[in-house]
N, C-alpha and C. Protein backbone atom coordinates (compact mmCIF):
# COMPACT_ATOMS: atom_id res chain seq x y z
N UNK A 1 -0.17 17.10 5.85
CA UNK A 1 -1.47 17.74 5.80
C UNK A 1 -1.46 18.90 6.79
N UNK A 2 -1.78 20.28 6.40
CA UNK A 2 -1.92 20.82 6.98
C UNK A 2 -3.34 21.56 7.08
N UNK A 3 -3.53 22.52 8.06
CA UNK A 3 -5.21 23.40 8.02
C UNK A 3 -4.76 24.38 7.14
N UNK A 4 -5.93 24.70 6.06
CA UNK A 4 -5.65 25.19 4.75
C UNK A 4 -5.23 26.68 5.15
N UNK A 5 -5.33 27.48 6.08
CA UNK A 5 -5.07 28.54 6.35
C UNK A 5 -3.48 28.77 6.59
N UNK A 6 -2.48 27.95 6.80
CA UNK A 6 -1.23 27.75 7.26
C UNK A 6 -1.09 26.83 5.90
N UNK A 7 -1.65 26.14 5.14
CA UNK A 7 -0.91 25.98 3.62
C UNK A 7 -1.15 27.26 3.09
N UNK A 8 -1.88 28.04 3.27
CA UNK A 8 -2.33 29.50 2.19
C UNK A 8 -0.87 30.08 2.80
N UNK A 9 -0.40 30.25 3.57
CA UNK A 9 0.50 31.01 4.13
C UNK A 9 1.85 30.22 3.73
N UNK A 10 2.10 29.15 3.73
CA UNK A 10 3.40 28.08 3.39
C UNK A 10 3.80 28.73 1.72
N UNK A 11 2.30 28.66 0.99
CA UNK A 11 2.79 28.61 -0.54
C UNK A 11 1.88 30.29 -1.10
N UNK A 12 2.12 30.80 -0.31
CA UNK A 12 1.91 32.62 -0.33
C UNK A 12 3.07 33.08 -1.45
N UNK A 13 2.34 34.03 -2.33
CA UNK A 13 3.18 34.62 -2.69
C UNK A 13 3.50 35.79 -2.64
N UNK A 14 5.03 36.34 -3.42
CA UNK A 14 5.48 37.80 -2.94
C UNK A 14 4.25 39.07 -3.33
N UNK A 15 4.30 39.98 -1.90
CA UNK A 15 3.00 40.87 -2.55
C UNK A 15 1.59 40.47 -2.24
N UNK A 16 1.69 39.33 -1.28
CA UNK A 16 0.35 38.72 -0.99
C UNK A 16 0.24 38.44 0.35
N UNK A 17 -0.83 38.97 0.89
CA UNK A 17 -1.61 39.06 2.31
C UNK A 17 -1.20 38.33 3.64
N UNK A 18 -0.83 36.84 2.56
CA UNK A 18 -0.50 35.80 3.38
C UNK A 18 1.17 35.57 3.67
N UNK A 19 1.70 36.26 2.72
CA UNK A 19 3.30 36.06 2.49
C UNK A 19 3.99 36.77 3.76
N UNK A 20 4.96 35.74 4.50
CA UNK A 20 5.55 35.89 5.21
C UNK A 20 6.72 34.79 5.94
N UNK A 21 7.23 35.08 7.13
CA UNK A 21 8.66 33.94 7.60
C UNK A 21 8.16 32.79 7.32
N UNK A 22 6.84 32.26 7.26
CA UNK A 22 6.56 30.73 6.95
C UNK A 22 6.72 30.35 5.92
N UNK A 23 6.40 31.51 4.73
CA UNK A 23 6.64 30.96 3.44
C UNK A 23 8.25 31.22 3.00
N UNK A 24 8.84 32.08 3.51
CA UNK A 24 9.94 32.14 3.13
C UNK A 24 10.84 31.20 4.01
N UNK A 25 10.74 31.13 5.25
CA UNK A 25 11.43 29.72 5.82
C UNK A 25 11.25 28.22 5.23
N UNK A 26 9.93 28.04 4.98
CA UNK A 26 9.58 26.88 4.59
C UNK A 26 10.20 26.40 2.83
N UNK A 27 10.00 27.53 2.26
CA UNK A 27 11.10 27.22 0.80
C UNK A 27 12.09 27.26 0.66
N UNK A 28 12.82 28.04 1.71
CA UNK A 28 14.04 27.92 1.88
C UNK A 28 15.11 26.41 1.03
N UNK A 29 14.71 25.62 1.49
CA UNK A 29 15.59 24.08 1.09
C UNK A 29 14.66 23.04 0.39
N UNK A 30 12.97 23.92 0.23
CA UNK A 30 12.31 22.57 0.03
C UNK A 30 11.07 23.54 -1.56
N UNK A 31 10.82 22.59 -2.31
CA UNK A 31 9.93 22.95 -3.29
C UNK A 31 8.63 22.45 -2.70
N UNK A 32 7.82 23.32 -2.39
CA UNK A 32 6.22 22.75 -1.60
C UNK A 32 5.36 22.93 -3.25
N UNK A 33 4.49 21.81 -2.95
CA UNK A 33 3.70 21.64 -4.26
C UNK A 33 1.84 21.63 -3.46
N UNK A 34 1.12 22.52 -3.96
CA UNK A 34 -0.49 21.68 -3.28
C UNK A 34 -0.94 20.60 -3.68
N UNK A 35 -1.32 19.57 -3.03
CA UNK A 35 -1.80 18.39 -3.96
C UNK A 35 -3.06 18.38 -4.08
N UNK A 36 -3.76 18.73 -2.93
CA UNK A 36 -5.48 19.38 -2.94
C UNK A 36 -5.92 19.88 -1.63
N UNK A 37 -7.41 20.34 -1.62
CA UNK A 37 -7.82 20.62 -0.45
C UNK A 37 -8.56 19.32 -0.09
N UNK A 38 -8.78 19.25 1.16
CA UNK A 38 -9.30 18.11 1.95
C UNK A 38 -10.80 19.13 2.83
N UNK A 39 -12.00 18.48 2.01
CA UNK A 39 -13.00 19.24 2.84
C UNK A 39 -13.05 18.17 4.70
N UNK A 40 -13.68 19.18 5.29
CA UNK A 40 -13.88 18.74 6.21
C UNK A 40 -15.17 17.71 7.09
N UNK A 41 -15.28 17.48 6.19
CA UNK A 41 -16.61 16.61 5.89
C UNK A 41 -16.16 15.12 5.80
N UNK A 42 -15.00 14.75 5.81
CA UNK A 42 -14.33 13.89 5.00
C UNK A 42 -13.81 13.07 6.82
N UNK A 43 -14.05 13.92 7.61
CA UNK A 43 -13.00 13.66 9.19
C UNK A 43 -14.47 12.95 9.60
N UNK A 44 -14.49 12.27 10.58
CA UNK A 44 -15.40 12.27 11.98
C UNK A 44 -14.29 11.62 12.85
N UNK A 45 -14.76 12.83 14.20
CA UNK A 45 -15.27 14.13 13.68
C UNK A 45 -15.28 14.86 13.24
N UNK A 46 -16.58 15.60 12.87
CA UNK A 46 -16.03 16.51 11.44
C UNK A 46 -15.19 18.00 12.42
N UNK A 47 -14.05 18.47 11.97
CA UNK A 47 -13.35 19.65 12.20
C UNK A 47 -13.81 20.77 12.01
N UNK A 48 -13.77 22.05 12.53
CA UNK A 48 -14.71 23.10 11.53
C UNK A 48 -13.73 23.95 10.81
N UNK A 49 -12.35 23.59 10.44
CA UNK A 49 -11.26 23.84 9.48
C UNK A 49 -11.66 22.52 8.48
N UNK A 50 -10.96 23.52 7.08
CA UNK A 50 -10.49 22.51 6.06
C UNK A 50 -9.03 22.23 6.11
N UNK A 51 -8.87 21.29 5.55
CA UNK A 51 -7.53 20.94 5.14
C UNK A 51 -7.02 21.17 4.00
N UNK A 52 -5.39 21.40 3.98
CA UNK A 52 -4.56 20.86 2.66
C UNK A 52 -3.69 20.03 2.37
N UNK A 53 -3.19 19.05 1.15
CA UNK A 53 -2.59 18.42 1.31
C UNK A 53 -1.40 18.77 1.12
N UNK A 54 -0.04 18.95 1.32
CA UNK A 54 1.59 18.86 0.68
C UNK A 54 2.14 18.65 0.68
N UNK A 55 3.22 18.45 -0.82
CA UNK A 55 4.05 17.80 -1.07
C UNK A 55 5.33 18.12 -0.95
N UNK A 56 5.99 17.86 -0.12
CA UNK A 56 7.13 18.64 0.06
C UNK A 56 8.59 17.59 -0.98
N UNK A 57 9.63 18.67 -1.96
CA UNK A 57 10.92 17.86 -2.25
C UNK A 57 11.65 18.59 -1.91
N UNK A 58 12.96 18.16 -1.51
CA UNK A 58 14.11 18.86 -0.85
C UNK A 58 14.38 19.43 -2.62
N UNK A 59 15.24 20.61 -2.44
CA UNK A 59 15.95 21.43 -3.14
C UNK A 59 17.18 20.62 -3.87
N UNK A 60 17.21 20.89 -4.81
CA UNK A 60 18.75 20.25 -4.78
C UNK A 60 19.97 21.34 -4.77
N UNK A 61 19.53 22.17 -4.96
CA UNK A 61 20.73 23.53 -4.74
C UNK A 61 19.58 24.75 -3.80
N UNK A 62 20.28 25.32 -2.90
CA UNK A 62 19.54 26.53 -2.45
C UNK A 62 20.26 27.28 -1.82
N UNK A 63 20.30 28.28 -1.60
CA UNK A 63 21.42 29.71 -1.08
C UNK A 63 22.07 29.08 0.68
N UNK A 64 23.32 28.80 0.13
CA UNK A 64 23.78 27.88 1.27
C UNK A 64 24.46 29.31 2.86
N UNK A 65 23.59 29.14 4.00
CA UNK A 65 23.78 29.67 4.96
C UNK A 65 24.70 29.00 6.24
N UNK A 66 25.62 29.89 7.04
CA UNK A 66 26.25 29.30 7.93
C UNK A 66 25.17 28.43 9.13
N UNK A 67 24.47 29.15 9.35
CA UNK A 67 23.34 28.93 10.41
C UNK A 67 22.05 29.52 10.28
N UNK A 68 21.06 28.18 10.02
CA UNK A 68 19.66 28.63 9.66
C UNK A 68 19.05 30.01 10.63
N UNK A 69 19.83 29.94 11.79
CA UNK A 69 18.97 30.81 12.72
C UNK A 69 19.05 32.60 12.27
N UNK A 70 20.69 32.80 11.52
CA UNK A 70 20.28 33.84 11.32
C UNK A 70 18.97 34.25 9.80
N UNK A 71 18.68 33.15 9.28
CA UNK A 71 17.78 33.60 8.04
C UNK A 71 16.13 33.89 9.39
N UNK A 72 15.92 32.71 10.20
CA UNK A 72 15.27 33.43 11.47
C UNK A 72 15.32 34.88 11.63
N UNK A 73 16.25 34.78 12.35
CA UNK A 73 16.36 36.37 12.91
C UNK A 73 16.30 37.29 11.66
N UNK A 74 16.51 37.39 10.72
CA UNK A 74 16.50 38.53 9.66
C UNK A 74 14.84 38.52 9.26
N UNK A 75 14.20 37.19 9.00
CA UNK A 75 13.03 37.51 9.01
C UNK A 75 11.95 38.00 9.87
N UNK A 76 11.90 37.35 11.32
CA UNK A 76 11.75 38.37 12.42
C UNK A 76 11.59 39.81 12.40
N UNK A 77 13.40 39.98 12.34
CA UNK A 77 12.94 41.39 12.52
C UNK A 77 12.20 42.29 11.21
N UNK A 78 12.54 41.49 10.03
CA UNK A 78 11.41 42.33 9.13
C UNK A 78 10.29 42.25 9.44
N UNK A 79 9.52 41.43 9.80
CA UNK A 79 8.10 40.80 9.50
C UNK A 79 7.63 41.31 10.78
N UNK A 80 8.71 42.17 12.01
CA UNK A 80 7.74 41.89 13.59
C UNK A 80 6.89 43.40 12.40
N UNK A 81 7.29 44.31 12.03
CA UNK A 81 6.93 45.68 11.34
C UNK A 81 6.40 45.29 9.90
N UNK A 82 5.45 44.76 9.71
CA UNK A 82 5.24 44.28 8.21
C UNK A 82 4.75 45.19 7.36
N UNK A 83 4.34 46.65 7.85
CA UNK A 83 3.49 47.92 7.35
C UNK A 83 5.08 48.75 7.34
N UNK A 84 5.66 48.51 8.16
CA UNK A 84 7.01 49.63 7.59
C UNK A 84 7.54 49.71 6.67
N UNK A 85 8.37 50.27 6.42
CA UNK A 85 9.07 50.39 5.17
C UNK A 85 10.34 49.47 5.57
N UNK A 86 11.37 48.92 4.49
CA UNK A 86 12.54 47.70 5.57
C UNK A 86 13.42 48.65 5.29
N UNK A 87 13.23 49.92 5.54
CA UNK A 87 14.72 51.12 6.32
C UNK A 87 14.89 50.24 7.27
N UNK A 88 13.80 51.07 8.44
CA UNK A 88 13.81 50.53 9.40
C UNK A 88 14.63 49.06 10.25
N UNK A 89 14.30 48.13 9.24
CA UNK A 89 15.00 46.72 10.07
C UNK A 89 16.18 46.97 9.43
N UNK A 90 16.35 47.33 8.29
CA UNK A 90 17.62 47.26 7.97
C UNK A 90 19.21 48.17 8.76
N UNK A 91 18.09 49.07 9.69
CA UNK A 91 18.84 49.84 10.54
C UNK A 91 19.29 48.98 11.59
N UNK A 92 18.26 48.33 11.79
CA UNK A 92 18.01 47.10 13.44
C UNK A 92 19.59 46.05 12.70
N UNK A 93 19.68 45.48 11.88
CA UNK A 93 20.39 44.62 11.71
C UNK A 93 22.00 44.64 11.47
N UNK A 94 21.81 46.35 10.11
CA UNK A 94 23.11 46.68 10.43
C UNK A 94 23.16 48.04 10.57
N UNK A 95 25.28 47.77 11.08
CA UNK A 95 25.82 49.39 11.38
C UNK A 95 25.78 50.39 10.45
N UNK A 96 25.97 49.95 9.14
CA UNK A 96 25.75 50.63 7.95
C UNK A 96 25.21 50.02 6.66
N UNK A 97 23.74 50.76 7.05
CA UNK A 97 22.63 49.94 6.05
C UNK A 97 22.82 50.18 4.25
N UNK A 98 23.50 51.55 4.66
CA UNK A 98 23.64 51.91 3.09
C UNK A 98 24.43 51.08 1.98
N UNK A 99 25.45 50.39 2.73
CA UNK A 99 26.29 49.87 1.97
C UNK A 99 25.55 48.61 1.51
N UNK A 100 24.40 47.77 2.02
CA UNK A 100 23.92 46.97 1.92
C UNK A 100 22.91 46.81 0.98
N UNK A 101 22.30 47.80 1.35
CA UNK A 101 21.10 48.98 0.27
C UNK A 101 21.72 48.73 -0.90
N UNK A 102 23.24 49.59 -1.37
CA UNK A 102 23.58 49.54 -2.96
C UNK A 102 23.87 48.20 -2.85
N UNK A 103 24.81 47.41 -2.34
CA UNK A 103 24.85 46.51 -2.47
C UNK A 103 24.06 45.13 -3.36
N UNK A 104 22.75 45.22 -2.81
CA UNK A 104 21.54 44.10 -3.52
C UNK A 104 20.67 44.91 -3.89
N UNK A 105 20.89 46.55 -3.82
CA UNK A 105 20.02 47.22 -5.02
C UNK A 105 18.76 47.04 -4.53
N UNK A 106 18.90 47.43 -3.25
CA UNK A 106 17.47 47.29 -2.57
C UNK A 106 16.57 49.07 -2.57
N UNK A 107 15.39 48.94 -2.79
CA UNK A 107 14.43 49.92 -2.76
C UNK A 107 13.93 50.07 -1.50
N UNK A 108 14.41 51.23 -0.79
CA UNK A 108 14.07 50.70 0.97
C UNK A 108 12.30 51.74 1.00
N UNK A 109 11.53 52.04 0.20
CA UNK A 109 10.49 52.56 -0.14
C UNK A 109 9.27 51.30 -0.11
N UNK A 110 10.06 50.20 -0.03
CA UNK A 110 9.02 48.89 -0.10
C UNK A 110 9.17 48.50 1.44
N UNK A 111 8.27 47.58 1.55
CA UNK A 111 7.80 46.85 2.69
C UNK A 111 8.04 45.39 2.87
N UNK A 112 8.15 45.04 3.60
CA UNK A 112 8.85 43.41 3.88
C UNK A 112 8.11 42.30 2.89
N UNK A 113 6.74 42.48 2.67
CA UNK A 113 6.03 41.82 1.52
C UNK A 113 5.98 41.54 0.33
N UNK A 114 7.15 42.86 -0.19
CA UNK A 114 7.10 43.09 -1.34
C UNK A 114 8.75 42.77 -1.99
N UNK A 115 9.26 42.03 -0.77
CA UNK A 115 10.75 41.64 -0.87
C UNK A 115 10.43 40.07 -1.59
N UNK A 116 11.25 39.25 -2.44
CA UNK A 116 11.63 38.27 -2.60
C UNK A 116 11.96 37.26 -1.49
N UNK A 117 11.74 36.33 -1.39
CA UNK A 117 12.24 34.79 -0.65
C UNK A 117 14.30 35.23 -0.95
N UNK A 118 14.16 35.27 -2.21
CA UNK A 118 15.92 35.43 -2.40
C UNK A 118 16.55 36.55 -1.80
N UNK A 119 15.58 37.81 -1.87
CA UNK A 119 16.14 38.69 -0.97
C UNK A 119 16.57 38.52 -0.11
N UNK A 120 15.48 38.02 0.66
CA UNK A 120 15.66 37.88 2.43
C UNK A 120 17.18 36.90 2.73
N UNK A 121 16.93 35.94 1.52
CA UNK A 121 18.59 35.01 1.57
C UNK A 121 19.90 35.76 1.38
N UNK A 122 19.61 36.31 0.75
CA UNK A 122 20.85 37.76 0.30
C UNK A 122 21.32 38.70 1.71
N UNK A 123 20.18 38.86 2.07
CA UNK A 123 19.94 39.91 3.37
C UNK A 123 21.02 38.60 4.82
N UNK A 124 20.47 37.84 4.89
CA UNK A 124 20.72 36.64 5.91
C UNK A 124 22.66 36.38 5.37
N UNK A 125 22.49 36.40 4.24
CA UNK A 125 24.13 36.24 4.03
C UNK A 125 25.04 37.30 4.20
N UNK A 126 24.46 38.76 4.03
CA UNK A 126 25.52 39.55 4.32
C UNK A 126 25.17 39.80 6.14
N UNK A 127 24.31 39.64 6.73
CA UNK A 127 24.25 39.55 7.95
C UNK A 127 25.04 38.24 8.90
N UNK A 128 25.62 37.19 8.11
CA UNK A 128 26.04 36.25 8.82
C UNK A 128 27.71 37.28 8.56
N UNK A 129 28.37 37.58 7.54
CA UNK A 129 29.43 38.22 7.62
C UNK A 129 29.48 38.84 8.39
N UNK A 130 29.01 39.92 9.11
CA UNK A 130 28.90 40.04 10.65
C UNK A 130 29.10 39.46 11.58
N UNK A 131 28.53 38.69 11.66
CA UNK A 131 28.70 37.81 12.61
C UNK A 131 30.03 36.93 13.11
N UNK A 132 30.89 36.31 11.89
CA UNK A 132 31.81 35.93 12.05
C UNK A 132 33.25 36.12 13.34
């Protein structure tokens, strides 16, 4: 159960207000389902948040990473600039963004919001090759 403002944000979608590292971390490995809202009327004491309920199932396949932390850090640094355009982070992350750009056929004219959950996994995998 969470406060419905942080489920709006868990199960956000791409292009939407609320969409960001929570929703894309949080699906990462797991299918979140809403099961309902929980008014707040329902507690004593009563809360002056509502609630939501969710259902979380693990994945059975999902874009397999060396270390969760860098899908972290890649979202970070998109999301600290969420009004920029993702030139920008994509400069922050790598030495040569261009190759990365054609690479996943990215439109660097968009904004971190308007990226895919899979993107950002795409993005996190050629950034762990770096790393190595």
């Amino acid at each position: 159960m969470f406060q419905k403002e942080v489920a709006d944000r868990i199960l956000a979608q791409t292009n939407s207000k609320n969409y960001g590292r929570l929703t894309i971390l949080s699906n990462w490995k797991l299918f979140i389902k809403k099961v309902f809202n929980i008014n707040s009327s329902c507690f004593n004491p009563k809360p002056k948040v509502q609630s939501t309920l969710l259902m979380f199932t693990p994945r059975k396949s999902y874009p397999k990473l060396k270390n969760s932390k860098n899908l972290e850090i890649v979202t970070r640094i998109f999301f600290n600039q969420r009004r920029k355009k993702i030139k920008k982070p994509l400069n922050q992350l790598f030495k040569k963004p261009n190759k990365i750009i054609e690479k996943l056929k990215l439109n660097i004219d968009l904004r971190p919001q308007n990226l895919s959950p899979e993107i950002y996994y795409k993005i996190a995998k050629e950034y762990e090759k770096l790393r190595k």
